[in-house]
Protein backbone atom coordinates (compact mmCIF):
# COMPACT_ATOMS: atom_id res chain seq x y z
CA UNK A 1 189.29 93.03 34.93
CA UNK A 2 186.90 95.44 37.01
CA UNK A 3 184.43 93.81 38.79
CA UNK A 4 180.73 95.01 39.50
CA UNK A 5 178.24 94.76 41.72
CA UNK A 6 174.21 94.25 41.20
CA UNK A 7 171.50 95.01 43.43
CA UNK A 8 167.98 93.27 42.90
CA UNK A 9 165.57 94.44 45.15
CA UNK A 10 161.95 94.72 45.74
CA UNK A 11 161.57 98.23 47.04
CA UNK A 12 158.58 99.19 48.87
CA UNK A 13 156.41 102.17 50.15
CA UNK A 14 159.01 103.14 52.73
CA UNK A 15 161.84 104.90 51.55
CA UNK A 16 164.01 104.33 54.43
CA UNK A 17 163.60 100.87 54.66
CA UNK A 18 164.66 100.63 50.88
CA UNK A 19 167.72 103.13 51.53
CA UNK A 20 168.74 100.56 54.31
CA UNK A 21 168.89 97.66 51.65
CA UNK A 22 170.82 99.74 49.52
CA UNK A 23 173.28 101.01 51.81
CA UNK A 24 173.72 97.30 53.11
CA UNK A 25 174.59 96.02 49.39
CA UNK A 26 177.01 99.10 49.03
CA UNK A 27 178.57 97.53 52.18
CA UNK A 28 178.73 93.82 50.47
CA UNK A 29 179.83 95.17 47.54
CA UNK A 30 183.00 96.52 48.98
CA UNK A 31 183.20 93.33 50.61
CA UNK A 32 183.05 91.55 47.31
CA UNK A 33 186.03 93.93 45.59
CA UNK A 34 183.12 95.54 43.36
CA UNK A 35 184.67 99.07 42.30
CA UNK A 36 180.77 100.11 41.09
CA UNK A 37 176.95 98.84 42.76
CA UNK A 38 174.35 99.41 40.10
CA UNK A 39 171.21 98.96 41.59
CA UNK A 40 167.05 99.02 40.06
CA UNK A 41 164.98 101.77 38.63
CA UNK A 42 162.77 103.52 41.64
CA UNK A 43 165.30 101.95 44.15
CA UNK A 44 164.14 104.63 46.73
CA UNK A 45 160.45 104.06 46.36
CA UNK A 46 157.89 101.95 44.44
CA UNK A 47 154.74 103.16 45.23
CA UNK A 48 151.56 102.86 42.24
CA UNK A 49 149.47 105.26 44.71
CA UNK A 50 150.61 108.89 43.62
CA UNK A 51 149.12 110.13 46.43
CA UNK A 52 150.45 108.22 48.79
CA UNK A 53 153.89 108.20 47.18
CA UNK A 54 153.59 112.37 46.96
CA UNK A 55 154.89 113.32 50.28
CA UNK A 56 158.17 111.22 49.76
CA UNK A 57 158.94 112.51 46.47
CA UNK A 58 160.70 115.36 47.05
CA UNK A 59 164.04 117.27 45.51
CA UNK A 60 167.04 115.48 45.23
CA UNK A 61 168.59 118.06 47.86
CA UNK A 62 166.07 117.37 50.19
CA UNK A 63 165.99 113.18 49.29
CA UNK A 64 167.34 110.72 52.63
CA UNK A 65 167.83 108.00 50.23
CA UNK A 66 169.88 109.48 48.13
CA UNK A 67 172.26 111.42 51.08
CA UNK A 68 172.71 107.72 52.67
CA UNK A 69 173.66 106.33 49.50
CA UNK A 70 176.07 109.21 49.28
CA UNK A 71 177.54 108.67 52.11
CA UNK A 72 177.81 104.85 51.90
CA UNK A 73 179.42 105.50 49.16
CA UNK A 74 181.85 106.90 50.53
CA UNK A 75 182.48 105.69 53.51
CA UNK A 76 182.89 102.26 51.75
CA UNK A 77 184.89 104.36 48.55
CA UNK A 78 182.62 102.64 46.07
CA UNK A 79 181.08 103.86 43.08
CA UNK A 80 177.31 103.54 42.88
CA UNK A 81 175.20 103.77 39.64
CA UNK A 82 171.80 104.21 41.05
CA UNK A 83 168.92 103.27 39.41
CA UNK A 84 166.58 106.23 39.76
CA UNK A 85 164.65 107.82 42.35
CA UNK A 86 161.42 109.77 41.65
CA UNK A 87 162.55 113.29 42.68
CA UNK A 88 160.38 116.85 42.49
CA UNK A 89 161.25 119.20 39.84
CA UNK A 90 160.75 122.75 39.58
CA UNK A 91 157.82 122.76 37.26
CA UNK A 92 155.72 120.46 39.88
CA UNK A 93 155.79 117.88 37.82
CA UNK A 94 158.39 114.64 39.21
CA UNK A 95 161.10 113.03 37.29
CA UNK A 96 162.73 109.67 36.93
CA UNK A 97 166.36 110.40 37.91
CA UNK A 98 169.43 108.10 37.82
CA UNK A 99 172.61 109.29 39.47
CA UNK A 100 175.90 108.28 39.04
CA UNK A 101 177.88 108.81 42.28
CA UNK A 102 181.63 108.44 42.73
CA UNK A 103 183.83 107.10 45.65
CA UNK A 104 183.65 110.19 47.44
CA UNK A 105 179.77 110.40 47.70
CA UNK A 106 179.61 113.07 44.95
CA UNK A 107 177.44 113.02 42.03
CA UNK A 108 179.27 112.65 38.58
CA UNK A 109 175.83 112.92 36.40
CA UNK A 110 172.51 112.62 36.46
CA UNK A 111 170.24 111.28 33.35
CA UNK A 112 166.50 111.76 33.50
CA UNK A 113 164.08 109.22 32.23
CA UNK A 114 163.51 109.75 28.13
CA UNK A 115 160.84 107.62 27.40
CA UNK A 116 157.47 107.63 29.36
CA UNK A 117 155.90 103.83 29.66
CA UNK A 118 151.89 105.00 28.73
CA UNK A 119 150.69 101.25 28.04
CA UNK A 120 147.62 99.47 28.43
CA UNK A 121 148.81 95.18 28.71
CA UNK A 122 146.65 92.30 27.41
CA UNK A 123 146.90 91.36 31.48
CA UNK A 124 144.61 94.03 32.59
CA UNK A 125 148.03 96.06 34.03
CA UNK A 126 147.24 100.02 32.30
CA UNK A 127 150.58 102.72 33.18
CA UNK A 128 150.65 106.14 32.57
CA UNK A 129 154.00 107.21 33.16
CA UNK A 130 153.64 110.86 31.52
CA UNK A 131 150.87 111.75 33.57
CA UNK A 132 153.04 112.71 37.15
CA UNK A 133 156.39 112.29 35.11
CA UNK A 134 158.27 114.97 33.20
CA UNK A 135 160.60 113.44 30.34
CA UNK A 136 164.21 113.90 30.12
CA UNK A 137 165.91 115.00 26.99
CA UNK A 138 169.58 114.29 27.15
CA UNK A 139 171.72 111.60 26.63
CA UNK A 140 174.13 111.05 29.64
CA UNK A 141 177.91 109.56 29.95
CA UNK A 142 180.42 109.83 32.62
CA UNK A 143 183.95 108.12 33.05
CA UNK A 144 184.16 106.00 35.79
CA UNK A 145 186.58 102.96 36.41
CA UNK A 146 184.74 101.07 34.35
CA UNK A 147 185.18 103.26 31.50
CA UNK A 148 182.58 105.20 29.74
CA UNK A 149 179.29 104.51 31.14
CA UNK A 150 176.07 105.55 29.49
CA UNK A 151 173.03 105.98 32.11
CA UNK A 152 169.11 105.17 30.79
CA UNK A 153 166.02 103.71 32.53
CA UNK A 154 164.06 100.89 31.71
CA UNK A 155 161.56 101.57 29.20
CA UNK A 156 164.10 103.22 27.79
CA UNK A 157 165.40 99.55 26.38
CA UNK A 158 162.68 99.50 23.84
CA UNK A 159 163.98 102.49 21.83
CA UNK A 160 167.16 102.17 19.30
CA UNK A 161 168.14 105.43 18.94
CA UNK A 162 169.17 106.16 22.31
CA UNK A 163 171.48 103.13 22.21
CA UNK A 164 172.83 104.29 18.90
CA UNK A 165 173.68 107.41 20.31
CA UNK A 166 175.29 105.87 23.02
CA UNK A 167 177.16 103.51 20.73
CA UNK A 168 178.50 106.56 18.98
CA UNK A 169 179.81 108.04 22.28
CA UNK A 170 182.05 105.00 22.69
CA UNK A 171 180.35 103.58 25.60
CA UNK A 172 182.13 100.85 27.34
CA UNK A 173 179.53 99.97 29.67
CA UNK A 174 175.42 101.12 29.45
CA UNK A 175 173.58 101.14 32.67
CA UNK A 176 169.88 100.37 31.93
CA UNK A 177 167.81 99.78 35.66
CA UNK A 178 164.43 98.65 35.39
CA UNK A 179 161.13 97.64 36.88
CA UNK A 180 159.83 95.51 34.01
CA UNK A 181 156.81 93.95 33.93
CA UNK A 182 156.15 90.22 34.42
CA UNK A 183 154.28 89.74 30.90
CA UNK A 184 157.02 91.93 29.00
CA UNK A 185 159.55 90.77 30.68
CA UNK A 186 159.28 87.02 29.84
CA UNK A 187 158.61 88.16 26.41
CA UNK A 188 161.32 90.65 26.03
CA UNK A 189 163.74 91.29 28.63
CA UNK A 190 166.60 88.92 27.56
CA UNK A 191 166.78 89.42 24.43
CA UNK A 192 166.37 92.82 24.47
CA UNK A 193 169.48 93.26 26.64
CA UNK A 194 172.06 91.27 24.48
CA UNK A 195 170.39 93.01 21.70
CA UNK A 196 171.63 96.45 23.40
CA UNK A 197 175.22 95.09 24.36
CA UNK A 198 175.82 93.54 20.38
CA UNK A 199 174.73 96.67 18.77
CA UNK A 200 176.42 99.00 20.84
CA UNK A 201 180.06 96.20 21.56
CA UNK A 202 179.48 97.35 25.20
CA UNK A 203 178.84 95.68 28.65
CA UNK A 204 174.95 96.52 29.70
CA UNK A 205 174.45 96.41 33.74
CA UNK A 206 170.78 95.83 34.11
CA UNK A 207 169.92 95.78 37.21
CA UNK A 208 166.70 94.92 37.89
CA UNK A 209 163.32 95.27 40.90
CA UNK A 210 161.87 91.67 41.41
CA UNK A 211 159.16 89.70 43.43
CA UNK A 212 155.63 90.96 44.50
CA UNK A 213 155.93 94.77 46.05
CA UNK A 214 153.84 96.66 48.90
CA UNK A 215 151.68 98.62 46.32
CA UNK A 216 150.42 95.00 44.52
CA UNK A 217 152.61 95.06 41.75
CA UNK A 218 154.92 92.46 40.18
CA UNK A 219 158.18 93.09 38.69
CA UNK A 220 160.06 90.23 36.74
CA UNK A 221 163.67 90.39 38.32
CA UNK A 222 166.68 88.75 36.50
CA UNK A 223 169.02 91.14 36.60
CA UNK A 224 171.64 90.77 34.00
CA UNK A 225 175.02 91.32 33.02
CA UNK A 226 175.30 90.75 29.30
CA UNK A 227 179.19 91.06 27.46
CA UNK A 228 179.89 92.80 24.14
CA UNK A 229 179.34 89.68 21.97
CA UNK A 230 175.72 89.32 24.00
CA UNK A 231 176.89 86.61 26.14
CA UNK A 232 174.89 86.72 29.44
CA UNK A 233 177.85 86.41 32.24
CA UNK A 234 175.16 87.02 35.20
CA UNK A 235 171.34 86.52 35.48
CA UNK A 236 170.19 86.76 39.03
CA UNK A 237 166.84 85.03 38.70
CA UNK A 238 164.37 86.02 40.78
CA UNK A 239 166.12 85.89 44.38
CA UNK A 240 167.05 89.29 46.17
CA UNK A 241 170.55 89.86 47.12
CA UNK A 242 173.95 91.09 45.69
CA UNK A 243 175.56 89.79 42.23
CA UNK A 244 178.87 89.90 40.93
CA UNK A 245 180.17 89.78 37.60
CA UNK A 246 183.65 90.54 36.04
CA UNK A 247 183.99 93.77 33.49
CA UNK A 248 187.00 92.89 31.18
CA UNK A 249 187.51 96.39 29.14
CA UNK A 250 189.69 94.70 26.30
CA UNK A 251 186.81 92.44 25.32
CA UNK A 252 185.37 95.48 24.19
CA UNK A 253 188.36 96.06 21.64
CA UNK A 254 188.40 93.13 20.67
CA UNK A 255 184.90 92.67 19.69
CA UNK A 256 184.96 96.00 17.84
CA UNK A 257 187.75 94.73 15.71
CA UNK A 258 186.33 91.66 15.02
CA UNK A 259 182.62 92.71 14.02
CA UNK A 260 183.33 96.94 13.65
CA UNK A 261 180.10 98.03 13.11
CA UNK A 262 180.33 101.11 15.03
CA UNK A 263 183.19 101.96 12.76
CA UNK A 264 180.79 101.09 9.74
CA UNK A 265 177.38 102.55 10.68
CA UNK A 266 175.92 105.24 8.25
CA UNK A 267 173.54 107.49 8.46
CA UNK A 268 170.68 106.25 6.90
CA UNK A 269 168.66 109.23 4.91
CA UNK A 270 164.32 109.48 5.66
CA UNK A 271 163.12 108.51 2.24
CA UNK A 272 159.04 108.70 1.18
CA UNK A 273 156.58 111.72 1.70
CA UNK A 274 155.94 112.78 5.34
């Protein structure tokens, strides 16, 4: 058994203040025996205002959130999986980074946001993601003590064939942060995320923003830890604080040898006129 830590948060306009929370749950979660913290999407800063949020969005070399959570990291010798921070990249345009950072306050990978939320909701709510945000294009693993970890970001969730690839890199455990929505959240979020751990006979670590934020938004919280066979071992409601949950790496081979379809899956050939 490994066990894990979760961070749900409602980050605001003030990156420090957030970096404080974050460094604190690092803290708790060495306190709690946790060997990794995952923590939200935009853990650093949740601002809708671009032009407010532009002066704090800056490269990840030059970032204070993400040098404290280095070195919380390890001064407390914990891994961190942390969500994403919006961080400057050379083109001008900003990206939706998640970095996986080991023991020793060095960063093991980093996985940029694939899938841009550009959505207009029945509630009035309108995103355009793609607009300040440059996509990623690579799927990301690392080996950690928890085994193979796969890295994505929220919105991500909603797209199959990033979880397939995934699931074909023998992922033990898939990271997937978020800042859902209220609306699609009570529609989707659950089910979404055992849907993720069954298909892919991994752990997902969703760790998730909640509550009512500085820049007016609301994000739907319940952070989850969801098993290999979907079973939800942790749902954090809609409090803020520090879960735990337990990571037990031969459930995964077990649940692989009792439903293998990652050993089964075929390719399935496009069929039809384009």
């Amino acid at each position: 058994m490994v066990r894990v830590a979760v961070l749900q948060m409602t980050s605001g306009i003030d990156p420090m203040a957030n970096a404080d929370v974050i460094v604190a749950a690092v803290g708790q979660a060495r306190q709690g025996g946790a060997a990794m913290l995952f923590t939200p999407e935009m853990s650093g800063l949740l601002d809708r205002d671009r032009k407010r949020a532009e002066p704090h969005i800056v490269a990840e070399g030059q970032s204070p959130v993400l040098a404290a959570v280095c070195a919380a990291a390890r001064a407390n010798g914990v891994w961190v999986a942390l969500g994403s921070l919006a961080v400057a990249a050379d083109d001008g345009k900003w990206v939706n980074r998640s970095f996986l950072i080991d023991d020793e306050g060095a960063i093991s990978v980093r996985y940029d946001k694939m899938h841009m939320f550009d959505v207009d909701l029945a509630s009035g709510e309108s995103w355009r993601e793609s607009s300040a945000y440059r996509a990623g294009s690579e799927v990301v693993t690392a080996e950690t003590p928890l085994g193979r970890v796969g890295l994505t970001i929220c919105y991500d969730l909603r797209f199959p064939a990033l979880f397939d690839a995934l699931g074909r890199l023998a992922c033990d455990v898939i990271a997937i942060p978020a800042a859902f929505t209220v609306p699609t959240g009570r529609a989707h979020w659950h089910v979404l995320q055992r849907a993720r751990g069954i298909e892919a006979s991994a752990y997902v670590v969703a760790a998730a923003q909640t509550g009512t934020h500085d820049d007016g938004r609301s994000t739907f919280g319940h952070s989850l830890v969801v098993d290999p066979w979907g079973e939800v071992l942790l749902d954090m409601g809609i409090e803020q604080g520090v879960g735990f949950a337990e990571i037990d790496l031969g459930r995964i081979s077990e649940v692989r040898a009792q439903l293998p379809s990652l050993a089964n899956r075929r390719d399935i050939p496009r069929s039809g006129t384009p």
